[in-house]
Protein backbone atom coordinates (compact mmCIF):
# COMPACT_ATOMS: atom_id res chain seq x y z
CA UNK A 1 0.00 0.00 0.00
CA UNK A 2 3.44 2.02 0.36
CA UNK A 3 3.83 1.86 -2.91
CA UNK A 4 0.39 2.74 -4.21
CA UNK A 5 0.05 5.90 -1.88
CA UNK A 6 3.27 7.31 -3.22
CA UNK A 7 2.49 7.27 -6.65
CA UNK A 8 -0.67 8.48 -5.58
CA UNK A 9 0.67 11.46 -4.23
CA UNK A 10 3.55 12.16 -6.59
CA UNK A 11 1.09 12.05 -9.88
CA UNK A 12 -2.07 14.21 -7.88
CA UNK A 13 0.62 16.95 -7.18
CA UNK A 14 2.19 17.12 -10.26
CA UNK A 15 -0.92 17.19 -12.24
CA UNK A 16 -3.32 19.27 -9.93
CA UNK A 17 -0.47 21.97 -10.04
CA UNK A 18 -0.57 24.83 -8.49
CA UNK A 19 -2.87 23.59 -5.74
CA UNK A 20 -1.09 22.70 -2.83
CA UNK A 21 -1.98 18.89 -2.29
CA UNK A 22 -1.68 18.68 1.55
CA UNK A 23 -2.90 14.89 1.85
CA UNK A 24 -4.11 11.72 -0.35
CA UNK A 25 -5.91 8.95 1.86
CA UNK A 26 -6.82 5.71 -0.13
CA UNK A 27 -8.97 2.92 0.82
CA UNK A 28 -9.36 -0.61 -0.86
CA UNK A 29 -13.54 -0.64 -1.35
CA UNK A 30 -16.04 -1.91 -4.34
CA UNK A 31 -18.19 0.14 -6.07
CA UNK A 32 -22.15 -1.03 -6.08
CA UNK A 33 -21.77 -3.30 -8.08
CA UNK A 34 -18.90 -5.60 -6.32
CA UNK A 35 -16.03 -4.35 -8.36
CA UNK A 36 -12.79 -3.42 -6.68
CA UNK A 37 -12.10 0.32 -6.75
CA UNK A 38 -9.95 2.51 -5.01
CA UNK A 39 -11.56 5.03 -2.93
CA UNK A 40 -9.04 8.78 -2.81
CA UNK A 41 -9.70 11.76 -0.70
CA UNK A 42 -7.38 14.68 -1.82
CA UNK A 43 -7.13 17.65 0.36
CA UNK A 44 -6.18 20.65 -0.90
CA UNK A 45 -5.44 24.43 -0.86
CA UNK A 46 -5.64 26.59 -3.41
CA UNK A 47 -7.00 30.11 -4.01
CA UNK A 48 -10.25 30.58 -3.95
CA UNK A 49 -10.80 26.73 -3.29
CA UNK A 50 -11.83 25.39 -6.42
CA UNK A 51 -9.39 23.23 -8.67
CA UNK A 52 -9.64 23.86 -11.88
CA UNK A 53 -12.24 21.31 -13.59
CA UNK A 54 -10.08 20.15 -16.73
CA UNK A 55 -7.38 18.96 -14.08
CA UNK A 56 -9.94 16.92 -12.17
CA UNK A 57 -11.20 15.60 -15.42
CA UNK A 58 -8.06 13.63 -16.65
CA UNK A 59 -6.65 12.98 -13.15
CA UNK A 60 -8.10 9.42 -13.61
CA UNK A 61 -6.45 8.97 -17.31
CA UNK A 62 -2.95 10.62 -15.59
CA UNK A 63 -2.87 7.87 -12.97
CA UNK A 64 -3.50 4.88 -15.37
CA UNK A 65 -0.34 4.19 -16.78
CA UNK A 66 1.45 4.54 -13.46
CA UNK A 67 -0.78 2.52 -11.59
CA UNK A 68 -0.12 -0.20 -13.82
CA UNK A 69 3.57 -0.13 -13.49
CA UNK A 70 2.87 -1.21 -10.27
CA UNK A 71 0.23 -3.74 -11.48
CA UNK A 72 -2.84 -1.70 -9.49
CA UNK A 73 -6.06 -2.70 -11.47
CA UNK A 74 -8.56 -0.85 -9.07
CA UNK A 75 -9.91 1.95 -10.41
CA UNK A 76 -9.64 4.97 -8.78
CA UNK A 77 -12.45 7.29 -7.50
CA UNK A 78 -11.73 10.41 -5.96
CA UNK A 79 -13.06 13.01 -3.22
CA UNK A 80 -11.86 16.34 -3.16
CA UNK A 81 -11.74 18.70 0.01
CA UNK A 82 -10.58 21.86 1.32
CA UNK A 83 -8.44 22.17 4.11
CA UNK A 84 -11.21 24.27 5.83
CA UNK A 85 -13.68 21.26 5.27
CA UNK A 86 -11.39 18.55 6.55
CA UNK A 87 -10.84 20.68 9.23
CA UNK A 88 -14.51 20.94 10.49
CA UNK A 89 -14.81 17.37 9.94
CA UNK A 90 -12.12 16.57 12.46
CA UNK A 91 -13.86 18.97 15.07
């Protein structure tokens, strides 16, 4: 899981540039219908706190080739927050 997070958080920063990712969390789950997916919360800072949509869009396509180099199949689906909103879910 070492492995996975780090490439994780090496391709989300590069490519959601110039937000400031502060975390990735990942969790093995399936989606509704039984299939293995890989759930991603990214929290981030940026100004004005919205990432710009065209980043979000191809995140997914950015990560596939490096996820196979470490042979990750699960598809990734990701949840993005502020730091303001992690922080008032920790309170």
């Amino acid at each position: 899981m070492d492995d996975l997070k780090s490439v994780l958080l090496r391709v989300i920063k590069e490519h959601l540039s110039p937000a400031n990712v502060l975390s990735v969390d990942v969790v093995a789950d399936n989606d509704h219908d039984g299939d293995p997916i890989l759930r991603v919360v990214i929290v981030f800072e940026v100004e004005g706190d919205r990432l710009d949509p065209r980043q979000i869009k191809s995140l997914g396509r950015h990560l596939r080739e490096p996820l196979e180099k470490i042979n990750e199949e699960r598809f990734p689906v990701f949840s993005f927050k502020t730091l303001s909103e992690q922080s008032s879910e920790a309170a």
